[in-house]
C-alpha atoms as a PDB file:
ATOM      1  CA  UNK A   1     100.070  72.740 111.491  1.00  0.00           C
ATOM      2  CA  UNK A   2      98.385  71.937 108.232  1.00  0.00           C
ATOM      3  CA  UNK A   3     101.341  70.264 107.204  1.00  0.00           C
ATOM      4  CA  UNK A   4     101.339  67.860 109.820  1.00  0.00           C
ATOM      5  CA  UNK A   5      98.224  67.005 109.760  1.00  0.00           C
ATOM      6  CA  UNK A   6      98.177  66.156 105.917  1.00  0.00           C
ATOM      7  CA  UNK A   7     101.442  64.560 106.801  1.00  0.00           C
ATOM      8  CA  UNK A   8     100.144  62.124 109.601  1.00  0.00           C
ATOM      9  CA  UNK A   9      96.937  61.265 107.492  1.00  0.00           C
ATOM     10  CA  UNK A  10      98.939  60.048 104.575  1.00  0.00           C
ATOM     11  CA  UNK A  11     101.251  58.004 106.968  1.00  0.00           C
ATOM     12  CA  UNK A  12      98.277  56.613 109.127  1.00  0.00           C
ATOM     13  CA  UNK A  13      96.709  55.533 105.073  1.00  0.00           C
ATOM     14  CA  UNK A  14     100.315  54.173 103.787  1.00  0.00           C
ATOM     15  CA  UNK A  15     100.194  52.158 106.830  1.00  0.00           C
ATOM     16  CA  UNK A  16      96.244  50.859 106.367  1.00  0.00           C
ATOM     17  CA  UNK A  17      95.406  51.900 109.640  1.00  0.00           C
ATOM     18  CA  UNK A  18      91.448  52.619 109.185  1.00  0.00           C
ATOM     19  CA  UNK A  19      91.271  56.772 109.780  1.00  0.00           C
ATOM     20  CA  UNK A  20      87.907  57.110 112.232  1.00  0.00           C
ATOM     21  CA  UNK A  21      86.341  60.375 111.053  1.00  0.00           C
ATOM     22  CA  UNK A  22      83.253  61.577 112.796  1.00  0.00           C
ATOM     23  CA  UNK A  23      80.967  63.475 110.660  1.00  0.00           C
ATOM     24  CA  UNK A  24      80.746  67.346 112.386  1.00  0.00           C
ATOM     25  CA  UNK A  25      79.344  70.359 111.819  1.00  0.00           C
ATOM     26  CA  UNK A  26      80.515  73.219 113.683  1.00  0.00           C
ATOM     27  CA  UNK A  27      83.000  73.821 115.759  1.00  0.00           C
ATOM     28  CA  UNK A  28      81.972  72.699 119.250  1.00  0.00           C
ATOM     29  CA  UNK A  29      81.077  69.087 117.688  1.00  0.00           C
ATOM     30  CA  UNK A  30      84.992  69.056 116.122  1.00  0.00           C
ATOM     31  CA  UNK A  31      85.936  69.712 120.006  1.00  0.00           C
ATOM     32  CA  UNK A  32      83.853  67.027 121.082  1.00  0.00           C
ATOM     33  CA  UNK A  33      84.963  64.303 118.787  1.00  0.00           C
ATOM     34  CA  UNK A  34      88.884  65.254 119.070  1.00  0.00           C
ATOM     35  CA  UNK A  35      88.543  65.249 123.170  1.00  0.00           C
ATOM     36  CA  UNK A  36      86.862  62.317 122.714  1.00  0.00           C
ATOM     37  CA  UNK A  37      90.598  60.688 121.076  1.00  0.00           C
ATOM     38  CA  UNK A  38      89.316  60.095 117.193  1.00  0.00           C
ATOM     39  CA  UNK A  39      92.096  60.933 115.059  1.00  0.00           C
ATOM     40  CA  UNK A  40      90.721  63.291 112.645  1.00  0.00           C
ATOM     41  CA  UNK A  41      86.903  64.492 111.337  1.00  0.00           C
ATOM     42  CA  UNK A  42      84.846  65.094 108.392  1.00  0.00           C
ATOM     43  CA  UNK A  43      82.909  68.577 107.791  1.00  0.00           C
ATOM     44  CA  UNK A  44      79.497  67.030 107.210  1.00  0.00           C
ATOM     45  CA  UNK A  45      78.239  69.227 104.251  1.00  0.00           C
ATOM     46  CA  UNK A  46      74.286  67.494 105.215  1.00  0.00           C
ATOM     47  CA  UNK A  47      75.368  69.214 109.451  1.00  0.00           C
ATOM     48  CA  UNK A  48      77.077  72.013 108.424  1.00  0.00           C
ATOM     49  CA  UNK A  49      73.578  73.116 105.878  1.00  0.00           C
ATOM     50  CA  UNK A  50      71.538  72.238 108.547  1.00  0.00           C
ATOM     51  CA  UNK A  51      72.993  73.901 111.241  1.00  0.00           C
ATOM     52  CA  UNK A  52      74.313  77.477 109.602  1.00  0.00           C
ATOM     53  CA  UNK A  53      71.349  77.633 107.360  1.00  0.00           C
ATOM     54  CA  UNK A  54      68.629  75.243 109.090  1.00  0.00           C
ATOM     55  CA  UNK A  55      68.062  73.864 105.249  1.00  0.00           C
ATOM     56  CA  UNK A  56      68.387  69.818 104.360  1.00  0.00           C
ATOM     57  CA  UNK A  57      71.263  68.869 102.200  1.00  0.00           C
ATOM     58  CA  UNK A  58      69.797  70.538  98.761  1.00  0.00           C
ATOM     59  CA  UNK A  59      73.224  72.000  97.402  1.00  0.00           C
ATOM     60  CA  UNK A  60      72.340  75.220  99.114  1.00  0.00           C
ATOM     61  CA  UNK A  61      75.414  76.071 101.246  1.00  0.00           C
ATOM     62  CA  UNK A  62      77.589  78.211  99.139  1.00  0.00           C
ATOM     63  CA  UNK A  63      81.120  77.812  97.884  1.00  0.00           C
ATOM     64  CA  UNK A  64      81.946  80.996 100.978  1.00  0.00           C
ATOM     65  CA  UNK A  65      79.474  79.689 103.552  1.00  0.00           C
ATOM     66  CA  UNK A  66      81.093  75.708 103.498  1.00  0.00           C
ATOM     67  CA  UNK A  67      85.093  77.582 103.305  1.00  0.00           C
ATOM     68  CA  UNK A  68      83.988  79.761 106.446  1.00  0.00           C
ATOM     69  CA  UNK A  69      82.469  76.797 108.236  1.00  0.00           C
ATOM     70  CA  UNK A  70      85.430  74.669 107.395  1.00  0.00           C
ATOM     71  CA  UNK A  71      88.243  76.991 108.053  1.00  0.00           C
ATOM     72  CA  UNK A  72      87.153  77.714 111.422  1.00  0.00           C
ATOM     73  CA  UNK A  73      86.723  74.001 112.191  1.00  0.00           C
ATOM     74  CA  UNK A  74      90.403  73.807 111.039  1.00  0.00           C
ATOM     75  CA  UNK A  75      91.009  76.406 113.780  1.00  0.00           C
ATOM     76  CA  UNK A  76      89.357  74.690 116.652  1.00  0.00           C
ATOM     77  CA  UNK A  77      91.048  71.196 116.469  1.00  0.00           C
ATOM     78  CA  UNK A  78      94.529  70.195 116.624  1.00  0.00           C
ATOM     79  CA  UNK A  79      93.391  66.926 114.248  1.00  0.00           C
ATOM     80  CA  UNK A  80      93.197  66.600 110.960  1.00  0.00           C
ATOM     81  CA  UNK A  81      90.380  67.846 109.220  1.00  0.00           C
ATOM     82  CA  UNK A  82      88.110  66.168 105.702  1.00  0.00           C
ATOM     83  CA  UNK A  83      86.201  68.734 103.651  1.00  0.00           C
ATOM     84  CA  UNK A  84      83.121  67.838 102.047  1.00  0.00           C
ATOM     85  CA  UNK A  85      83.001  70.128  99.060  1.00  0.00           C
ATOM     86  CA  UNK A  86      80.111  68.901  96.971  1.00  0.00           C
ATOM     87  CA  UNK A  87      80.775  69.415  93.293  1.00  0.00           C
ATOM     88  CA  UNK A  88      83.496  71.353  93.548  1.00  0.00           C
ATOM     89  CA  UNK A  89      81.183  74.171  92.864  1.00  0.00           C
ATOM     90  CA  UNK A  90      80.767  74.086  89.281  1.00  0.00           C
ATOM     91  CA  UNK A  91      83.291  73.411  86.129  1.00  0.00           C
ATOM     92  CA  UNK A  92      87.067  72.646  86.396  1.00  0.00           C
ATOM     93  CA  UNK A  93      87.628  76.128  86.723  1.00  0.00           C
ATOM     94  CA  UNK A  94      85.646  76.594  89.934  1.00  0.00           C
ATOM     95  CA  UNK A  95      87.150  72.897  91.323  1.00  0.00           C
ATOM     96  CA  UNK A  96      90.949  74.377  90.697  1.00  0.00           C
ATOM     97  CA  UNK A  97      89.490  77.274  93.068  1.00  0.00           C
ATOM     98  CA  UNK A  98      87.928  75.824  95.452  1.00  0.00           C
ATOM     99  CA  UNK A  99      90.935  73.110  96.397  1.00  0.00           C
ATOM    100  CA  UNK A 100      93.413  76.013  96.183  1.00  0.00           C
ATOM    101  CA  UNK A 101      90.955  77.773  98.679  1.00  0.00           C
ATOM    102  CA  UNK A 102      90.127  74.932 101.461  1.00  0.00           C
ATOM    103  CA  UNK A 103      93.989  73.727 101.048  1.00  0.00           C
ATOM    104  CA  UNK A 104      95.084  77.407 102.265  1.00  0.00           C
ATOM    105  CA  UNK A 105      92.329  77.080 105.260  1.00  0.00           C
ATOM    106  CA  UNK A 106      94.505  74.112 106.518  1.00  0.00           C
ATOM    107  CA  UNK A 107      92.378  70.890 105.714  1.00  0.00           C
ATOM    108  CA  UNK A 108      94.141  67.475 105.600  1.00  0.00           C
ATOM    109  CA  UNK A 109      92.027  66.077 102.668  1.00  0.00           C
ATOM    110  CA  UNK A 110      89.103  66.811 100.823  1.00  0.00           C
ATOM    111  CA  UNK A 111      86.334  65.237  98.263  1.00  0.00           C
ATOM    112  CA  UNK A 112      84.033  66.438  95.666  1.00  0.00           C
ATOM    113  CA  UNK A 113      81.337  64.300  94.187  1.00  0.00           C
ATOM    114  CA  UNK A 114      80.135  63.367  90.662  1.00  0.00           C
ATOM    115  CA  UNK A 115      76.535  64.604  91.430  1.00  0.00           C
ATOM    116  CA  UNK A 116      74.896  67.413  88.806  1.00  0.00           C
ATOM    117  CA  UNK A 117      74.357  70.829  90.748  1.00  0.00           C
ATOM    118  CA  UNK A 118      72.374  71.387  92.633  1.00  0.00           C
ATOM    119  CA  UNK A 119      73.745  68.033  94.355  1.00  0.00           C
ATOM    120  CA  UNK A 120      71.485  66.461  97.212  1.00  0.00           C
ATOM    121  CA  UNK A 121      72.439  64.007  99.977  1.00  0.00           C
ATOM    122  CA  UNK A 122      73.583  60.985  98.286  1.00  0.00           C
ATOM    123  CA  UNK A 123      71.133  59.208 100.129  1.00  0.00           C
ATOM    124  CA  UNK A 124      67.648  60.884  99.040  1.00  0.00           C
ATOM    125  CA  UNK A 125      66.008  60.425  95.853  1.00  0.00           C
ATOM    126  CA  UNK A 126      65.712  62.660  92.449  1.00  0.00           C
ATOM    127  CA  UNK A 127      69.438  62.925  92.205  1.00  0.00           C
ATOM    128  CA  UNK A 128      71.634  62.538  88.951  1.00  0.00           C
ATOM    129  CA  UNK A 129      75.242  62.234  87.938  1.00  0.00           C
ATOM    130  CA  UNK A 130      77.567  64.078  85.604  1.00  0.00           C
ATOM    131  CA  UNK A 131      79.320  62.219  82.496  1.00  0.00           C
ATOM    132  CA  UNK A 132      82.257  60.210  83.518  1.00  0.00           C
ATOM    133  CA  UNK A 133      84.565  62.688  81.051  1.00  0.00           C
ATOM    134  CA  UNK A 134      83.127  65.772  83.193  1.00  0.00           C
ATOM    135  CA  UNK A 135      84.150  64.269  86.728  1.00  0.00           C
ATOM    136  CA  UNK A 136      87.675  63.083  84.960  1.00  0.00           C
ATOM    137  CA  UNK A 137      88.493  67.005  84.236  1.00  0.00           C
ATOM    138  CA  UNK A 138      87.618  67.992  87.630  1.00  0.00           C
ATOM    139  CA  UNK A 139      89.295  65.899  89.100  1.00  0.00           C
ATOM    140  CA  UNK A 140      92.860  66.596  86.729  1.00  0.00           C
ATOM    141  CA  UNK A 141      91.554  70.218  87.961  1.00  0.00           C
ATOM    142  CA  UNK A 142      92.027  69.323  91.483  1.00  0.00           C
ATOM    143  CA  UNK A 143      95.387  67.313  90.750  1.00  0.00           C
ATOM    144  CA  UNK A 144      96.932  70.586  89.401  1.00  0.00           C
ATOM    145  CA  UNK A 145      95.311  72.932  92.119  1.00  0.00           C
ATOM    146  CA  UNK A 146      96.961  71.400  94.698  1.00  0.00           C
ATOM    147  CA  UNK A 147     100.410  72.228  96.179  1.00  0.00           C
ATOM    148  CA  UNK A 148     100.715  70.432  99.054  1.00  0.00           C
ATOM    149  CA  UNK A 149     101.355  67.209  97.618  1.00  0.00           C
ATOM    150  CA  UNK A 150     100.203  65.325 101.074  1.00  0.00           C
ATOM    151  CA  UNK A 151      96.858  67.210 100.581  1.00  0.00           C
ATOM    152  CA  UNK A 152      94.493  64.253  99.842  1.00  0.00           C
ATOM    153  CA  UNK A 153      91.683  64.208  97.078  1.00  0.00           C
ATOM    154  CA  UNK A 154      89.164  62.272  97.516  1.00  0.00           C
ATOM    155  CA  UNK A 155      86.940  61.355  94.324  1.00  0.00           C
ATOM    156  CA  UNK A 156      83.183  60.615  95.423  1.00  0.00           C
ATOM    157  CA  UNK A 157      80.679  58.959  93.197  1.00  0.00           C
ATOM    158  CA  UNK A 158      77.100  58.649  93.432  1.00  0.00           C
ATOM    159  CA  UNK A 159      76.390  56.373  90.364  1.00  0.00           C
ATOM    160  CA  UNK A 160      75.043  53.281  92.056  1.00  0.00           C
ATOM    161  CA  UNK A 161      72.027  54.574  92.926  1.00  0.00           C
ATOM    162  CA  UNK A 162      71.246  55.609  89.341  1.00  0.00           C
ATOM    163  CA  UNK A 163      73.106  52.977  87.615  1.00  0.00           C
ATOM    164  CA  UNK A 164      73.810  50.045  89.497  1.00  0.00           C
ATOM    165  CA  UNK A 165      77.188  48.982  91.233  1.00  0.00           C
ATOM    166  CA  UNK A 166      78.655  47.891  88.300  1.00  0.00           C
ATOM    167  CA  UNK A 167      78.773  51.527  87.225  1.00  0.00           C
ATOM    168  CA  UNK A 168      80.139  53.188  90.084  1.00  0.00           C
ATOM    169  CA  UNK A 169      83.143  50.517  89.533  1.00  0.00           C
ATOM    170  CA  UNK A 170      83.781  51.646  86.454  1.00  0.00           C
ATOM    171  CA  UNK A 171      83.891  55.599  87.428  1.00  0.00           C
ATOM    172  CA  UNK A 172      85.871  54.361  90.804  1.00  0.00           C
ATOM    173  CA  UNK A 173      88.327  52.823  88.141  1.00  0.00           C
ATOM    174  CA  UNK A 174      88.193  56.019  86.000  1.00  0.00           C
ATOM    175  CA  UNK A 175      88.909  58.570  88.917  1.00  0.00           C
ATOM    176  CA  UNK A 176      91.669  56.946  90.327  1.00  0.00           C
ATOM    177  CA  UNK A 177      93.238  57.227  86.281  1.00  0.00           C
ATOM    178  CA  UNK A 178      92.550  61.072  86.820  1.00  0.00           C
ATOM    179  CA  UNK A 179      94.409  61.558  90.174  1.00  0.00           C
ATOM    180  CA  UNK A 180      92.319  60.766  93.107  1.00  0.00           C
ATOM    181  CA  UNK A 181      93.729  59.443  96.055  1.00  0.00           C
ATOM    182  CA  UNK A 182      91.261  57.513  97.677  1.00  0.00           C
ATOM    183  CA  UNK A 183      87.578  56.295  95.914  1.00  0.00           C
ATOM    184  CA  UNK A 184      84.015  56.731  97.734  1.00  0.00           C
ATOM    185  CA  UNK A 185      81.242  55.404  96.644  1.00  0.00           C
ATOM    186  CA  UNK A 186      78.513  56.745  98.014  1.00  0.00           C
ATOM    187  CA  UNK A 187      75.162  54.504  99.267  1.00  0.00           C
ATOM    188  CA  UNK A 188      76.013  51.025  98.756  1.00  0.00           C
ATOM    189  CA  UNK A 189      72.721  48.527  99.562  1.00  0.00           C
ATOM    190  CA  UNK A 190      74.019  45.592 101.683  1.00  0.00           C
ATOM    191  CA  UNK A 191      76.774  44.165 103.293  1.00  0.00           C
ATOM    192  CA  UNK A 192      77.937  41.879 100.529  1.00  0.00           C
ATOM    193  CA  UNK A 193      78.233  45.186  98.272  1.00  0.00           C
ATOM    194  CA  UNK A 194      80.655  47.100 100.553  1.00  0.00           C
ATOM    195  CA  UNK A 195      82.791  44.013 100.295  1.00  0.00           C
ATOM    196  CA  UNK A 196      82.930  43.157  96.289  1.00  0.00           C
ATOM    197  CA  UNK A 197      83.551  47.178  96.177  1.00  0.00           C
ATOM    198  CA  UNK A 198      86.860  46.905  97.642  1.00  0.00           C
ATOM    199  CA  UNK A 199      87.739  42.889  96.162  1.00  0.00           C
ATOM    200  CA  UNK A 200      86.494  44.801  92.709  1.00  0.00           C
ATOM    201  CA  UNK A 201      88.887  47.792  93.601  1.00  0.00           C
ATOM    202  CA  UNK A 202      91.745  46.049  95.232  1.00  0.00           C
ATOM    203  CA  UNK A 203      94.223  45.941  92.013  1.00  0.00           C
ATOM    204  CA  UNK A 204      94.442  49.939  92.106  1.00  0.00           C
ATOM    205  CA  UNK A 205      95.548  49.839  95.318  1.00  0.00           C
ATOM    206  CA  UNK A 206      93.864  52.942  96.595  1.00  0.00           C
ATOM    207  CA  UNK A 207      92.183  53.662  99.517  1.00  0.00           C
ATOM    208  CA  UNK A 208      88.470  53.426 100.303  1.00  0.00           C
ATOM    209  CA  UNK A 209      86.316  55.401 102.381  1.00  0.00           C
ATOM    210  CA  UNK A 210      82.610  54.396 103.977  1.00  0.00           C
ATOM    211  CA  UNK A 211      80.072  56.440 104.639  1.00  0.00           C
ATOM    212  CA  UNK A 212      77.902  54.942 107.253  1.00  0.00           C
ATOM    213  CA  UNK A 213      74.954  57.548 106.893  1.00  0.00           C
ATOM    214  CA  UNK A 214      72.212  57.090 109.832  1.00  0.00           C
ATOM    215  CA  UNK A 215      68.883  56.198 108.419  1.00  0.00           C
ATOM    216  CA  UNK A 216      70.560  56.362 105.039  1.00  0.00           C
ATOM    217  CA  UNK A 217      70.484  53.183 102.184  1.00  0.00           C
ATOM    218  CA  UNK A 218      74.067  51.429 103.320  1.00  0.00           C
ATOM    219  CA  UNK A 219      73.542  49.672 106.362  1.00  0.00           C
ATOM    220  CA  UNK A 220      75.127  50.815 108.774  1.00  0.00           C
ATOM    221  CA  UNK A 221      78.370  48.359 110.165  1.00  0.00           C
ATOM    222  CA  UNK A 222      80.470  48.677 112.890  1.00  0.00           C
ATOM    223  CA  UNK A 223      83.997  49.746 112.411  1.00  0.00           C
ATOM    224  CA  UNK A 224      85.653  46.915 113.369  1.00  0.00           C
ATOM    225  CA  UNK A 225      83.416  45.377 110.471  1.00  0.00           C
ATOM    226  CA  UNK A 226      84.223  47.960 108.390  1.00  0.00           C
ATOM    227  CA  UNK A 227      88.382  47.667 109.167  1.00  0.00           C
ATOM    228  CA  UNK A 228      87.687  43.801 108.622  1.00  0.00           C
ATOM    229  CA  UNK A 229      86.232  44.543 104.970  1.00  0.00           C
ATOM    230  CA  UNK A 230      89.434  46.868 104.202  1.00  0.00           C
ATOM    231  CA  UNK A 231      88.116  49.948 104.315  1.00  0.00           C
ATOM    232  CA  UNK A 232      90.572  52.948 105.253  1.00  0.00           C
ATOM    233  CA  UNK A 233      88.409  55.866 105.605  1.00  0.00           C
ATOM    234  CA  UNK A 234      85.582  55.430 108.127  1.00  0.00           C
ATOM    235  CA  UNK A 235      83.039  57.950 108.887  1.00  0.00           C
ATOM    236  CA  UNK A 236      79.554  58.314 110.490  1.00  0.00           C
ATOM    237  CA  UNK A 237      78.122  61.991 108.633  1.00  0.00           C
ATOM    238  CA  UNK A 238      75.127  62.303 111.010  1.00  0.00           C
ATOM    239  CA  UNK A 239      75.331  61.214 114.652  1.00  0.00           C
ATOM    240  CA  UNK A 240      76.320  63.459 116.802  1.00  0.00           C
ATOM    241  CA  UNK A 241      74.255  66.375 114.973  1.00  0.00           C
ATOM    242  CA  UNK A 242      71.286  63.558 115.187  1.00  0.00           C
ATOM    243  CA  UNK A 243      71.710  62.782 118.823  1.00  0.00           C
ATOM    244  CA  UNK A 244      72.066  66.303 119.354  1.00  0.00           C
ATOM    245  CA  UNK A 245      68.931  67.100 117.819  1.00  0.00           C
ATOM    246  CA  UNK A 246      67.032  64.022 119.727  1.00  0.00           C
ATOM    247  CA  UNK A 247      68.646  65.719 123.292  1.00  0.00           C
ATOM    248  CA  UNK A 248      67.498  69.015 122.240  1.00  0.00           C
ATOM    249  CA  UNK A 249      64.124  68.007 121.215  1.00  0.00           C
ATOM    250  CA  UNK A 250      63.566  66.395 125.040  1.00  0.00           C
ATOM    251  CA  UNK A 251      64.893  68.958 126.910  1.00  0.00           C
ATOM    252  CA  UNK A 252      62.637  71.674 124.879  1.00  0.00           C
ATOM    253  CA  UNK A 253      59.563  69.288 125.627  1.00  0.00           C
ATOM    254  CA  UNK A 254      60.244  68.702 129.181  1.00  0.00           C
ATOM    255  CA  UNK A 255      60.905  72.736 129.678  1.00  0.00           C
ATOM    256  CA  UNK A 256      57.953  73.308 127.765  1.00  0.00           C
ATOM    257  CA  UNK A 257      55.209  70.596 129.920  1.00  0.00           C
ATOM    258  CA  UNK A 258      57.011  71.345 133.397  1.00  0.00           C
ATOM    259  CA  UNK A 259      58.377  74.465 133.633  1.00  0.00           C
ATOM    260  CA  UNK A 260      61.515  73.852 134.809  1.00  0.00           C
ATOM    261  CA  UNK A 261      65.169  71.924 133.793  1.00  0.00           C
ATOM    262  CA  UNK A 262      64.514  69.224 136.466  1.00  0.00           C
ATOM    263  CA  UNK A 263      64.655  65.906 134.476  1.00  0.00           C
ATOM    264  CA  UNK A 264      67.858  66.919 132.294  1.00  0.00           C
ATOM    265  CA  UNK A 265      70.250  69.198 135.078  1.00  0.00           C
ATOM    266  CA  UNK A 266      72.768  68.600 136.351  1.00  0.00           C
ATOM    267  CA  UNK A 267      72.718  64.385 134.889  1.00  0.00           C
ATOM    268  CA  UNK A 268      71.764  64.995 131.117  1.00  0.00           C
ATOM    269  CA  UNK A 269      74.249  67.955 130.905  1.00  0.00           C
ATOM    270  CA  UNK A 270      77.193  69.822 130.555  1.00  0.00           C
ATOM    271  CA  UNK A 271      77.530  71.830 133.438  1.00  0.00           C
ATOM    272  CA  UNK A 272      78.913  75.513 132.850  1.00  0.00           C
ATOM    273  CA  UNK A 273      82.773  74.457 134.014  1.00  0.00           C
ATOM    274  CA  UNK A 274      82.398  71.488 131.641  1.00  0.00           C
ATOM    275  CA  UNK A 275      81.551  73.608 129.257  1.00  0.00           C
ATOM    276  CA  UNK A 276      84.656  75.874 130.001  1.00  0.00           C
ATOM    277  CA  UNK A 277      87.037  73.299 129.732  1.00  0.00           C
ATOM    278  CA  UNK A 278      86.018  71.810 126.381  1.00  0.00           C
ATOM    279  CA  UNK A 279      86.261  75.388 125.117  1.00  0.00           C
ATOM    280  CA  UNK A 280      89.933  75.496 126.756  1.00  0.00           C
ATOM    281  CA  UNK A 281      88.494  78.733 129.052  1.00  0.00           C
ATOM    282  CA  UNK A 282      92.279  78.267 131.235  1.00  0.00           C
ATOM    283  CA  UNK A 283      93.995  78.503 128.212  1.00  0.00           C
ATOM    284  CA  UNK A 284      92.073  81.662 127.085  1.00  0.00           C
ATOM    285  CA  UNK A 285      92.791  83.482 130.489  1.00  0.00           C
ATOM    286  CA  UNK A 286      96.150  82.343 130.959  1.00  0.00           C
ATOM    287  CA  UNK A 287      97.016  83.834 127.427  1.00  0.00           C
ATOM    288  CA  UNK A 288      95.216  87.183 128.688  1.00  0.00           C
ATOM    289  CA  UNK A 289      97.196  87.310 131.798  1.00  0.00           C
ATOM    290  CA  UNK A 290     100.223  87.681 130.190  1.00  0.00           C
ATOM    291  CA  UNK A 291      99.435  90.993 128.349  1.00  0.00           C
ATOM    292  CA  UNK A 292      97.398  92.772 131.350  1.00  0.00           C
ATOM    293  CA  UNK A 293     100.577  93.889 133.468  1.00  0.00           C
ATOM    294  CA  UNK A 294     101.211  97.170 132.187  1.00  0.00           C
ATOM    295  CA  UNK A 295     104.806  97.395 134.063  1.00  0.00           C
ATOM    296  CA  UNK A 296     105.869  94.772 131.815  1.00  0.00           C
ATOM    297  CA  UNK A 297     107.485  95.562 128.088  1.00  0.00           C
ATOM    298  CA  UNK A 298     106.873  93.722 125.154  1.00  0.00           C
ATOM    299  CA  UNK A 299     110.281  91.397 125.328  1.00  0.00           C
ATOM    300  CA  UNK A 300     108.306  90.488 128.824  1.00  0.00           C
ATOM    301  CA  UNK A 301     111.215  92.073 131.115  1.00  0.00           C
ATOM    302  CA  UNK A 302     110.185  94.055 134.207  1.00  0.00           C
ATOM    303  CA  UNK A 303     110.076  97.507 132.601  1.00  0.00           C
ATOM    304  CA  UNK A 304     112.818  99.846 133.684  1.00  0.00           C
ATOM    305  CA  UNK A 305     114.754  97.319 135.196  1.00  0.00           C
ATOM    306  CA  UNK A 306     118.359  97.500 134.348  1.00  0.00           C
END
């Protein structure tokens, strides 16, 4: 299956066909993006710290925790799945690890980020960036880690907000040297800036992925925008953890002031067979079903018949 999906992800990129990648956390928000038809989905490392370890996006998930989160992701969806692994989680060393590691739990692509650790979300202050010559080796790292040559590696770089556009550019140019497949540059300011990013970046002829971060410092475009501007990797990290958050926050309020689920059941939500079905609950008991005969052998003839 992992195959496949790296397979179809490289074909759907050789083709520029934008990939649409929701940003999830768990595995019930995979389910609801891939029902919903998007093609694949990113592990938000930001969702996945605050929903496993109710923390904000501090580099405190650990190298285990974000690999246990991911893999069973993998395991929920039949789409392909993008790993977020932060630095890598620490040298070269660690980075050949950690992409021989989430390759073997079945992701389609991953990308690890130029930040020093402890990293923070690329879009909150106080954060600084490794030398160029540090990110190069990690990335070679990741180059020789991987064995699935349609895994994707994705090189992320936070340098603009330190040191201006212009920088992160010049790392962009320096990552794709060292291996990466496809270049994101994390927290571009306006409009104008997404687009000179891929103009500037054209002549490598690698993809480039957008990060469209709610609330964040890139304003936030449409994907049709987005496709227009020639970006190939789309993703929105936060919404439907935020909009989750916002529904839970109402429906604790309203339980709280009267008493009862009035206002939000049965409109505002999933009712228990909706539920079911997302979760594939048929599936489940047909599977059981097979195995609860007891006059049945294991090749699945009647037992004792001639």
């Amino acid at each position: 299956m992992a195959d496949r999906h790296r397979r179809a992800l490289r074909s759907q990129l050789a083709r520029r066909t934008p990939i649409v990648a929701p940003g999830v956390y768990d595995c019930l928000s995979a389910l609801v993006a891939a029902r919903a038809g998007f093609e694949a989905v990113m592990v938000s490392g930001a969702g996945v710290a605050a929903s496993a370890l109710g923390v904000p996006d501090l580099g405190l998930v650990t190298f285990s925790e974000a690999l246990n989160q991911t893999r069973a992701i993998v395991s929920a969806v039949d789409i392909p799945v993008i790993a977020d692994c932060d630095t890598g989680y620490g040298n070269p060393l660690n980075v050949y690890r950690t992409v021989r590691e989430f390759q073997a739990a079945g992701v389609a692509a991953l990308f690890i980020e130029d930040q020093v650790a402890p990293k923070r979300c690329g879009h909150f202050a106080g954060k600084d960036v490794v030398p160029t010559e540090e990110m190069f080796q990690k990335i070679r790292a990741a180059v020789d880690a991987r064995t699935d040559p349609d895994l994707i590696l994705i090189a992320r770089t936070d340098a603009r907000a330190l040191h201006g556009p212009e920088e992160a550019l010049i790392r962009a140019r320096a990552y794709s040297e060292a291996g990466a497949d496809a270049i994101f540059i994390e927290a571009p300011l306006t409009r104008t800036e997404l687009a000179d990013n891929v103009d500037a970046l054209a002549p490598l002829g690698i993809p480039l992925m957008a990060n469209m971060a709610e609330g964040g410092r890139t304003p936030l475009l449409s994907i049709p925008e987005l496709t227009e501007l020639g970006y190939a990797i789309i993703t929105y990290p936060g919404a439907l953890q935020k909009t989750a958050l916002r529904a839970m926050t109402d429906l604790m309020a309203s339980l709280k002031l009267t008493g009862g689920l009035g206002e939000f059941y049965p409109e505002k939500m999933f009712s228990l067979d909706e539920r079911s079905a997302l979760l594939g609950l048929d599936r489940f008991l047909e599977r059981g079903n097979r195995y609860a005969d007891g006059n049945r052998d294991p090749r699945g003839e009647d037992a004792g018949a001639d």
